[in-house]
PDB file of N, CA and C in Angstrom:
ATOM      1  N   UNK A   1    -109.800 -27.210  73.317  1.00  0.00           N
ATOM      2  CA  UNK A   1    -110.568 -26.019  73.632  1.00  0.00           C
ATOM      3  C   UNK A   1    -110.534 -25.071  72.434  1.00  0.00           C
ATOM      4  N   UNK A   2    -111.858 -24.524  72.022  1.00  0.00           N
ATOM      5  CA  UNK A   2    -111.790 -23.745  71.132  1.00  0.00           C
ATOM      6  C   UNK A   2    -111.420 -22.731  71.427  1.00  0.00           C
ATOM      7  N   UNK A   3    -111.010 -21.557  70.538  1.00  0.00           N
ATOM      8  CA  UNK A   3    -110.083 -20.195  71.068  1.00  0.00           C
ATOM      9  C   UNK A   3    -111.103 -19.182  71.089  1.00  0.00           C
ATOM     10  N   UNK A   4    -111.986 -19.218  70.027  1.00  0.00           N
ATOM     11  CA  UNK A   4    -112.830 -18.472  69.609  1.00  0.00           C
ATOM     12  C   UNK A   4    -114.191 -18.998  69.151  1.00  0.00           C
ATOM     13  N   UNK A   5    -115.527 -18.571  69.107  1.00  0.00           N
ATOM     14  CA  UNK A   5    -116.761 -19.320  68.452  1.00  0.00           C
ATOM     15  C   UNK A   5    -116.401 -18.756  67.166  1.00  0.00           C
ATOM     16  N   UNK A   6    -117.167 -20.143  66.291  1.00  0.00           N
ATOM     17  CA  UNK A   6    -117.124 -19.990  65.320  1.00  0.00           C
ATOM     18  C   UNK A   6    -118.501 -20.033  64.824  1.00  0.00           C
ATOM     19  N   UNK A   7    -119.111 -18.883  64.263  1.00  0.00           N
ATOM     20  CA  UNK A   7    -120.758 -19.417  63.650  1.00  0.00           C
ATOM     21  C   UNK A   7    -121.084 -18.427  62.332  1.00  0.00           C
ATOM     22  N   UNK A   8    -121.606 -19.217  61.576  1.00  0.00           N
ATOM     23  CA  UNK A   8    -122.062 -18.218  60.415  1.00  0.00           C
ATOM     24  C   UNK A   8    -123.558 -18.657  60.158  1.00  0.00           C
ATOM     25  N   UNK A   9    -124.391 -17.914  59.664  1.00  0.00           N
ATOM     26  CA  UNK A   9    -125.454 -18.224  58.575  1.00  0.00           C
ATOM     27  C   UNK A   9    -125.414 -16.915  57.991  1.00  0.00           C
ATOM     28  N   UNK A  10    -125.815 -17.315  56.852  1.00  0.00           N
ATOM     29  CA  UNK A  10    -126.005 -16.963  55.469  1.00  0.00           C
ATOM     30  C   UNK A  10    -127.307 -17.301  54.446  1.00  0.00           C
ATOM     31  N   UNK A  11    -127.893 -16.778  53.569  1.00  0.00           N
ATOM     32  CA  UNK A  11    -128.556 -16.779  52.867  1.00  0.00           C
ATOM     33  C   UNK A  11    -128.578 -16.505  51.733  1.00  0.00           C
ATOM     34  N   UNK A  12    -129.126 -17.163  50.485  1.00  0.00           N
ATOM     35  CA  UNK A  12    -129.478 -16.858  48.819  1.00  0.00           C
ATOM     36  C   UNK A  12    -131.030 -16.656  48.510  1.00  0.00           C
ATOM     37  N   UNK A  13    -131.598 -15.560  47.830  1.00  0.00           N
ATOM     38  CA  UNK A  13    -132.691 -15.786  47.766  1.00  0.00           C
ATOM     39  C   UNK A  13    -132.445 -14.802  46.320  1.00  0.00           C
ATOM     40  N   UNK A  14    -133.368 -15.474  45.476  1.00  0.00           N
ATOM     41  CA  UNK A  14    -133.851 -14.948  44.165  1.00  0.00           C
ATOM     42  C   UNK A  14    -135.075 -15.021  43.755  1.00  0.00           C
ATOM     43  N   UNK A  15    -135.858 -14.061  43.871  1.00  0.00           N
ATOM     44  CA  UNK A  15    -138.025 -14.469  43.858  1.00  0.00           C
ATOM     45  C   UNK A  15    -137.315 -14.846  42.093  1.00  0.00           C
ATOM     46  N   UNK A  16    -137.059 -14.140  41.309  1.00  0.00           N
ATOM     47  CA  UNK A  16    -137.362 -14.729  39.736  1.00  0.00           C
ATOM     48  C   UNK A  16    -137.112 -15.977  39.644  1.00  0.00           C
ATOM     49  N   UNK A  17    -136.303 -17.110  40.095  1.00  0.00           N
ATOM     50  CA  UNK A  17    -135.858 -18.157  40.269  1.00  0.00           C
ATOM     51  C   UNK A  17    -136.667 -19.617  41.770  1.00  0.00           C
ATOM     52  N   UNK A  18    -137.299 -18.124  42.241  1.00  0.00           N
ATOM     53  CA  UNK A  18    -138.122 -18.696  43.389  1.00  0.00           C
ATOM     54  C   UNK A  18    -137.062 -19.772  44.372  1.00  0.00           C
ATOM     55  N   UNK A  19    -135.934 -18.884  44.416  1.00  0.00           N
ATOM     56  CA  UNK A  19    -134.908 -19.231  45.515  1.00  0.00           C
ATOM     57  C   UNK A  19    -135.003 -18.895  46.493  1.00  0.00           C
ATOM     58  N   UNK A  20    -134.931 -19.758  47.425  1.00  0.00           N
ATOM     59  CA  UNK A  20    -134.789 -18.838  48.896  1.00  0.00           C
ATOM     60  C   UNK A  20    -134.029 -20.091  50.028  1.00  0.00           C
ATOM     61  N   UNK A  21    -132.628 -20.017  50.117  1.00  0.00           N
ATOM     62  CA  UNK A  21    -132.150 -20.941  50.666  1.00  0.00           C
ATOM     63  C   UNK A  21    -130.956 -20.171  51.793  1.00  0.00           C
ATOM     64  N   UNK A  22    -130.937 -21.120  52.071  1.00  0.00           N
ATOM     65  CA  UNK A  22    -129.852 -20.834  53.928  1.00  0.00           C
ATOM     66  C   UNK A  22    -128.515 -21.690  53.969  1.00  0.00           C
ATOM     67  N   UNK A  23    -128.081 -21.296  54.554  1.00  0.00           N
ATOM     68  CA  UNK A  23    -126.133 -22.336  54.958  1.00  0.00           C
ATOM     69  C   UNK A  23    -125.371 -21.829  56.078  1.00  0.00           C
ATOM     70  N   UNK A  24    -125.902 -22.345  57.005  1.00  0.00           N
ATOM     71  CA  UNK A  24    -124.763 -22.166  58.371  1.00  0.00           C
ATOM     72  C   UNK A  24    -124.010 -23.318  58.521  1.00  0.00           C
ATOM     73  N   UNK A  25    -123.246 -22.679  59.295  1.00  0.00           N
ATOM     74  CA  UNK A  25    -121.796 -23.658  60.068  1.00  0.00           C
ATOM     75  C   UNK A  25    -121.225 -23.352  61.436  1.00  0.00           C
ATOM     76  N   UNK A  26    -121.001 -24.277  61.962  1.00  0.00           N
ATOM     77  CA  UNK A  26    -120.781 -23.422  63.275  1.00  0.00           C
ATOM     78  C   UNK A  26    -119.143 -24.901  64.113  1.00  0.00           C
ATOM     79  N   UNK A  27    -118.438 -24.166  64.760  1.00  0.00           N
ATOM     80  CA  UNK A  27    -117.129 -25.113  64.821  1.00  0.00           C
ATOM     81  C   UNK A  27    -117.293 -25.064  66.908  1.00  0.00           C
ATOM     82  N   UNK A  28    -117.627 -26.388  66.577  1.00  0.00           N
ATOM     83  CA  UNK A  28    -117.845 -26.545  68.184  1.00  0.00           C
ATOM     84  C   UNK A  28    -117.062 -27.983  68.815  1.00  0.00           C
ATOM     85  N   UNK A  29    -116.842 -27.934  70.126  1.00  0.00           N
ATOM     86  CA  UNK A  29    -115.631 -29.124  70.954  1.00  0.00           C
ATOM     87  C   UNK A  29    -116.943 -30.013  70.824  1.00  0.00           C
ATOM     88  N   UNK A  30    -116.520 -31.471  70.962  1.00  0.00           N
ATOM     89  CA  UNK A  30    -117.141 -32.743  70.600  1.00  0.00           C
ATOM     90  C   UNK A  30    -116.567 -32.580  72.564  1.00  0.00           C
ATOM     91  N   UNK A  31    -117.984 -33.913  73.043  1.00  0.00           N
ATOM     92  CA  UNK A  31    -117.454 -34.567  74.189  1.00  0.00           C
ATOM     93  C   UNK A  31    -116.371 -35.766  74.511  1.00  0.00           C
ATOM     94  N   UNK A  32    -115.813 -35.716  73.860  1.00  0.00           N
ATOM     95  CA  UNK A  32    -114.354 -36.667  73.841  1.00  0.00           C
ATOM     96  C   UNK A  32    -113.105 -35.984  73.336  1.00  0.00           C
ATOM     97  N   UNK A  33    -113.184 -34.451  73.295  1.00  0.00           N
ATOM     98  CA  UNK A  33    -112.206 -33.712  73.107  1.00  0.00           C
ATOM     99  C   UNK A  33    -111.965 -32.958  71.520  1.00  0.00           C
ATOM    100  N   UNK A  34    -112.328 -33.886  70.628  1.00  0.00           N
ATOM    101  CA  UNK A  34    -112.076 -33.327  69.483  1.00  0.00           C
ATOM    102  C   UNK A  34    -112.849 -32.098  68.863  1.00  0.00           C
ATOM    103  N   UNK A  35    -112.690 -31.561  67.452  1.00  0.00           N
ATOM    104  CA  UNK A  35    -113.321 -30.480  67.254  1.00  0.00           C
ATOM    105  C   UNK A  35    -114.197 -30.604  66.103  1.00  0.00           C
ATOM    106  N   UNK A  36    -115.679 -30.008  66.052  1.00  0.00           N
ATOM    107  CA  UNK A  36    -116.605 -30.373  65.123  1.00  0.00           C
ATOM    108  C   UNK A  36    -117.226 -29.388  64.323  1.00  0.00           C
ATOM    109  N   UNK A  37    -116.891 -29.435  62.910  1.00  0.00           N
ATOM    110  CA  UNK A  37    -117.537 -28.454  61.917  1.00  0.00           C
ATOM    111  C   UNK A  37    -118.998 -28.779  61.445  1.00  0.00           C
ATOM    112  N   UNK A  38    -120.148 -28.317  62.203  1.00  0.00           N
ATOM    113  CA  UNK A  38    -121.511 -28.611  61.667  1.00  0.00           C
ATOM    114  C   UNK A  38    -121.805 -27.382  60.674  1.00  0.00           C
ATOM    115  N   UNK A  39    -122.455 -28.297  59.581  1.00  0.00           N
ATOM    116  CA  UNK A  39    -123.314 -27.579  58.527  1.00  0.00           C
ATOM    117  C   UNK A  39    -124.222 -27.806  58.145  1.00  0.00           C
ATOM    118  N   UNK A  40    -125.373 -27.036  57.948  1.00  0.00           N
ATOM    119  CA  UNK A  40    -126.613 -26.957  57.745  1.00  0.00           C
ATOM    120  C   UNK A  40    -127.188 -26.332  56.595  1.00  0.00           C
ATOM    121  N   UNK A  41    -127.768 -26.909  55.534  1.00  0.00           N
ATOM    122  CA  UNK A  41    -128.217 -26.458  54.410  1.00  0.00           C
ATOM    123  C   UNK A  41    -129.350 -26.860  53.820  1.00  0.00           C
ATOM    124  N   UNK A  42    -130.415 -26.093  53.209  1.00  0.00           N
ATOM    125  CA  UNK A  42    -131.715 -26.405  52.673  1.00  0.00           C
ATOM    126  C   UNK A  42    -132.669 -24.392  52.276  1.00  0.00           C
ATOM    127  N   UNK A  43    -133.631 -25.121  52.034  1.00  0.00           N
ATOM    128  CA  UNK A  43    -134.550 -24.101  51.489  1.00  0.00           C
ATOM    129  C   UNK A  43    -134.894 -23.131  52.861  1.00  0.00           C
ATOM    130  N   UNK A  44    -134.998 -22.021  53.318  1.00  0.00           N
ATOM    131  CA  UNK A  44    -135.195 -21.074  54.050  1.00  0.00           C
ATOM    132  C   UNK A  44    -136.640 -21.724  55.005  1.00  0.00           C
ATOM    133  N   UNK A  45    -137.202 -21.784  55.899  1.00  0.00           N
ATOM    134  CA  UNK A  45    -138.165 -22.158  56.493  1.00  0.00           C
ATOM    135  C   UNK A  45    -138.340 -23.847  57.278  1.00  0.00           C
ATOM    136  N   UNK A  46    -137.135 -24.672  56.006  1.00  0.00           N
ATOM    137  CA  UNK A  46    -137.635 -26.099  55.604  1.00  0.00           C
ATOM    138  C   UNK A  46    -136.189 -26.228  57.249  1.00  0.00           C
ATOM    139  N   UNK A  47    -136.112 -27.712  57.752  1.00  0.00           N
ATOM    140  CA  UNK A  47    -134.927 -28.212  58.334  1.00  0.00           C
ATOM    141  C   UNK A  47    -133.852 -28.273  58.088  1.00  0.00           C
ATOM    142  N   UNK A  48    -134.232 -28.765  56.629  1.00  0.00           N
ATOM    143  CA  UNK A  48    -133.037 -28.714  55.576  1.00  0.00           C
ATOM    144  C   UNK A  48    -131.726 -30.239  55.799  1.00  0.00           C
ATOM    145  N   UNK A  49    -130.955 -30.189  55.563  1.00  0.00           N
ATOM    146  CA  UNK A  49    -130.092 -31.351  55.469  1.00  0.00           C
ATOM    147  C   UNK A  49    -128.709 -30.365  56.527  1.00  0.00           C
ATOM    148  N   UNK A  50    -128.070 -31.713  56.919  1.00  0.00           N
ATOM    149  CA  UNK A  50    -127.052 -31.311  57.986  1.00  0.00           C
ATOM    150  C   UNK A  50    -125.555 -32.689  57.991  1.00  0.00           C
ATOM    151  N   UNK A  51    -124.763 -32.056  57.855  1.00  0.00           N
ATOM    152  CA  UNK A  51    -123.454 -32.724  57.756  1.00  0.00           C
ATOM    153  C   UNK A  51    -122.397 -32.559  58.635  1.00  0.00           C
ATOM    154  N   UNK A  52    -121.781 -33.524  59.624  1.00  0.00           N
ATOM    155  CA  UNK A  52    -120.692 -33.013  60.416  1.00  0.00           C
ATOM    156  C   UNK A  52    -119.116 -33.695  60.380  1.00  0.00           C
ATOM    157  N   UNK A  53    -118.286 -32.812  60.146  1.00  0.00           N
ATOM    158  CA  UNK A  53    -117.436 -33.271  60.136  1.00  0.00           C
ATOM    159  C   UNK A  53    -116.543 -32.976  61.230  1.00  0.00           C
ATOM    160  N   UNK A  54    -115.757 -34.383  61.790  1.00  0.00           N
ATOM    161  CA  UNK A  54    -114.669 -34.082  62.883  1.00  0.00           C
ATOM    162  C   UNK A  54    -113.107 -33.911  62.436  1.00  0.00           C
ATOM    163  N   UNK A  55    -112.153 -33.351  63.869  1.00  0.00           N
ATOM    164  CA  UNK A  55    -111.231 -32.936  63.657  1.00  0.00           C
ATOM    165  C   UNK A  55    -110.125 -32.750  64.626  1.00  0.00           C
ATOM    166  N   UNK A  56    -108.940 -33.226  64.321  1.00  0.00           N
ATOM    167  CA  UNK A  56    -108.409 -33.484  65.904  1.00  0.00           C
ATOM    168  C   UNK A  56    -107.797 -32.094  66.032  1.00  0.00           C
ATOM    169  N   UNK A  57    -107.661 -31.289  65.499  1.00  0.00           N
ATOM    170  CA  UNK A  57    -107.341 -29.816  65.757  1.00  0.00           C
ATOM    171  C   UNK A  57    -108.134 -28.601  65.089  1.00  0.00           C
ATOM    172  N   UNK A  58    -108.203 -27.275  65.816  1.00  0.00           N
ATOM    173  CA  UNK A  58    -108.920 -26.596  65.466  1.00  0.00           C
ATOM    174  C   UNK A  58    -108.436 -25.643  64.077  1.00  0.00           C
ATOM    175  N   UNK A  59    -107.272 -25.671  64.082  1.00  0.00           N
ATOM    176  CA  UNK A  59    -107.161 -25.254  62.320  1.00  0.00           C
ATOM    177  C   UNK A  59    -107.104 -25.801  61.561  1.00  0.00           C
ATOM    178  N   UNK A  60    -107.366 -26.827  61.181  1.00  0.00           N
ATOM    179  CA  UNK A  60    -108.136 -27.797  60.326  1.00  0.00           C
ATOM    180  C   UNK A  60    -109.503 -27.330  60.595  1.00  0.00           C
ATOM    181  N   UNK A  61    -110.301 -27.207  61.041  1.00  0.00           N
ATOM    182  CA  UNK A  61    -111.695 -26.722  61.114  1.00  0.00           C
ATOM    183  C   UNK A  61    -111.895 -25.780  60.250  1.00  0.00           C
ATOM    184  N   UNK A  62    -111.627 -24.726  61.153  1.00  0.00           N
ATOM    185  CA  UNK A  62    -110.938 -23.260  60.602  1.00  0.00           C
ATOM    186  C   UNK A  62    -110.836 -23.410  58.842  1.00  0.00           C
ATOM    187  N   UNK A  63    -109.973 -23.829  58.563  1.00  0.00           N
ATOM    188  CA  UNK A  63    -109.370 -24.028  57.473  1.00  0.00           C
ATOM    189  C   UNK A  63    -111.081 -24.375  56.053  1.00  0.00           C
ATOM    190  N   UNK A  64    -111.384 -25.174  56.672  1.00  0.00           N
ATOM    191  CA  UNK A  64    -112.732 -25.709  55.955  1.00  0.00           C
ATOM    192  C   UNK A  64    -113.504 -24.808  56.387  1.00  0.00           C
ATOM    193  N   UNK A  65    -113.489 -23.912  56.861  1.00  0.00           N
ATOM    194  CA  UNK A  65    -114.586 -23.472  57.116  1.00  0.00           C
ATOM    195  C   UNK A  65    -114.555 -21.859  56.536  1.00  0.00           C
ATOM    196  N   UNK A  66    -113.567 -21.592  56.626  1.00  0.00           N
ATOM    197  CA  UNK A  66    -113.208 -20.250  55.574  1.00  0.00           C
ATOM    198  C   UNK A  66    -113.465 -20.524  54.474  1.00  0.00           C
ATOM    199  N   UNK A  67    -112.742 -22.014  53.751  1.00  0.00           N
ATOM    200  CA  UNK A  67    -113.156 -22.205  52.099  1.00  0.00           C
ATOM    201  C   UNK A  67    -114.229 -22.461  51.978  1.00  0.00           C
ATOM    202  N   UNK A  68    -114.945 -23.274  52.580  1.00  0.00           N
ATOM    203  CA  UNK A  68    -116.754 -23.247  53.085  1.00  0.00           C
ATOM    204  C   UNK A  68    -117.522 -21.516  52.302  1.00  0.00           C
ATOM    205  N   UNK A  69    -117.114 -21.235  53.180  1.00  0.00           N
ATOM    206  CA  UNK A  69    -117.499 -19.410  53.375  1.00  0.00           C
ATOM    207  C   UNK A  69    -117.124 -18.978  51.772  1.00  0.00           C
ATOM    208  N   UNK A  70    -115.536 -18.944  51.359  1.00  0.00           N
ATOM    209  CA  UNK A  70    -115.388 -18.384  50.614  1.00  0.00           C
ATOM    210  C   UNK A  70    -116.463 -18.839  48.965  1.00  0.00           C
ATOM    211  N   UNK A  71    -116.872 -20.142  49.256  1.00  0.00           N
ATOM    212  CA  UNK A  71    -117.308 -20.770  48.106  1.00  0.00           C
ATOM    213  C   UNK A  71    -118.762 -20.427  47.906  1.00  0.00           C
ATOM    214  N   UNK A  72    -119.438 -20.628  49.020  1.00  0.00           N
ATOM    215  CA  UNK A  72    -120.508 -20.007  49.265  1.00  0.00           C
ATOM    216  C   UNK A  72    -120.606 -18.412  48.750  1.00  0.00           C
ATOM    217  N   UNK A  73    -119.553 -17.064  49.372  1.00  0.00           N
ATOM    218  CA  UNK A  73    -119.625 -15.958  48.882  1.00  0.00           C
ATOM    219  C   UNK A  73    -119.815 -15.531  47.903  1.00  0.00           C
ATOM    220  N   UNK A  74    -119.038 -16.582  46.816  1.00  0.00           N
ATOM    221  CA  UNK A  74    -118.842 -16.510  45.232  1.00  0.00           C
ATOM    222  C   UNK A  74    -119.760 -16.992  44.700  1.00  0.00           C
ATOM    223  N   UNK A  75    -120.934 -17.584  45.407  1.00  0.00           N
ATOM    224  CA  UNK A  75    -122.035 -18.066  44.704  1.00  0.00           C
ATOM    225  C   UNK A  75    -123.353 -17.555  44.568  1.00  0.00           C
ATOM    226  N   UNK A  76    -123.442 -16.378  45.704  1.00  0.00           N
ATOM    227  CA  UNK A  76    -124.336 -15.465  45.850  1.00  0.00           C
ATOM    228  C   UNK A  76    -124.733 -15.257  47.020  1.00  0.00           C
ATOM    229  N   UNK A  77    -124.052 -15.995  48.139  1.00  0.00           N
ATOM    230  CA  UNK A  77    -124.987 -16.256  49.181  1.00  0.00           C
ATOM    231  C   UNK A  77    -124.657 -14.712  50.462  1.00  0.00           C
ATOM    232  N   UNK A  78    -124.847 -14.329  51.067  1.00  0.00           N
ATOM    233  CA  UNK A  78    -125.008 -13.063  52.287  1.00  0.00           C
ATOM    234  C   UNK A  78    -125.518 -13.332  53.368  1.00  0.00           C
ATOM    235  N   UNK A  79    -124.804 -11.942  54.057  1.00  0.00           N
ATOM    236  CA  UNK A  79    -125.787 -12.322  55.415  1.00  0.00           C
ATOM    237  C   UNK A  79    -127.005 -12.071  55.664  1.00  0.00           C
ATOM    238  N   UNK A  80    -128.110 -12.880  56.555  1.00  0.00           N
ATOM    239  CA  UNK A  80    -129.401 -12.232  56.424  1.00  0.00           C
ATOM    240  C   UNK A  80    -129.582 -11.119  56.561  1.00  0.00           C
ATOM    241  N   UNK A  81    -130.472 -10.239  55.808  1.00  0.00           N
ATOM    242  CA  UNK A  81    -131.193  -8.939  55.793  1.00  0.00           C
ATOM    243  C   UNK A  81    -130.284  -8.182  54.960  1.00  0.00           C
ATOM    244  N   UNK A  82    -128.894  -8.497  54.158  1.00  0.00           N
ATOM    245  CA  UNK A  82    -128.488  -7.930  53.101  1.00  0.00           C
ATOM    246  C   UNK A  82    -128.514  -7.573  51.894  1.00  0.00           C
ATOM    247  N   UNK A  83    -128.382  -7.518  51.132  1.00  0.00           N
ATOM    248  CA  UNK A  83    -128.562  -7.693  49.731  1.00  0.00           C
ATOM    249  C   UNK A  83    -126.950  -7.647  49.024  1.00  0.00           C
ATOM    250  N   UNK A  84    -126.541  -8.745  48.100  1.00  0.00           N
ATOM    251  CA  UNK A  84    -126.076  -9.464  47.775  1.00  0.00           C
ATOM    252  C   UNK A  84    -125.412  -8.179  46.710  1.00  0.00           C
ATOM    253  N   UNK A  85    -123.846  -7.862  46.840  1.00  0.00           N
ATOM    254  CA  UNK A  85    -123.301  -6.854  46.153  1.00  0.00           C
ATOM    255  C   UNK A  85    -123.485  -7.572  44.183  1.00  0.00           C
ATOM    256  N   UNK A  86    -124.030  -6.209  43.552  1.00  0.00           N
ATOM    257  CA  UNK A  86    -123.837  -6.867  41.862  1.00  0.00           C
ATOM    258  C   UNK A  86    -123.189  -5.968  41.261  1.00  0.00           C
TER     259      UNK A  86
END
């Protein structure tokens, strides 16, 4: 059982570079008990590409999913409707 939801999206967008991309994650119980870190990434509008990884405990999730976050932060990415501290 998860303790807490876990969900993020985020966004990068740069018109000079004609960037405009997205990255959520979200840490949800699998039906056989275990725990599942989905991520979702691509160009803003598009489906984009999606990766899941399982986990027999939830801080291990957790764990990937903060450095997830943190790597992403350092790369430019925010929450929607922000603008990106420079």
């Amino acid at each position: 059982m998860i303790a807490q939801p876990y969900q993020l999206y985020i966004e990068r967008t740069d018109a000079s570079k004609n960037m405009a991309r997205f990255y959520a994650m979200a840490i949800e119980p699998t039906l056989f008990g275990d725990i599942c870190l989905t991520r979702r990434w691509g160009r803003i509008g598009a489906q984009g590409q999606m990766m899941k990884h399982s986990f027999a405990r939830e801080d291990e999730a957790v764990r990937l999913f903060l450095d997830l976050l943190r790597q992403k932060r350092n790369r430019g990415y925010h929450p929607k409707g922000k603008k990106a501290a420079t």
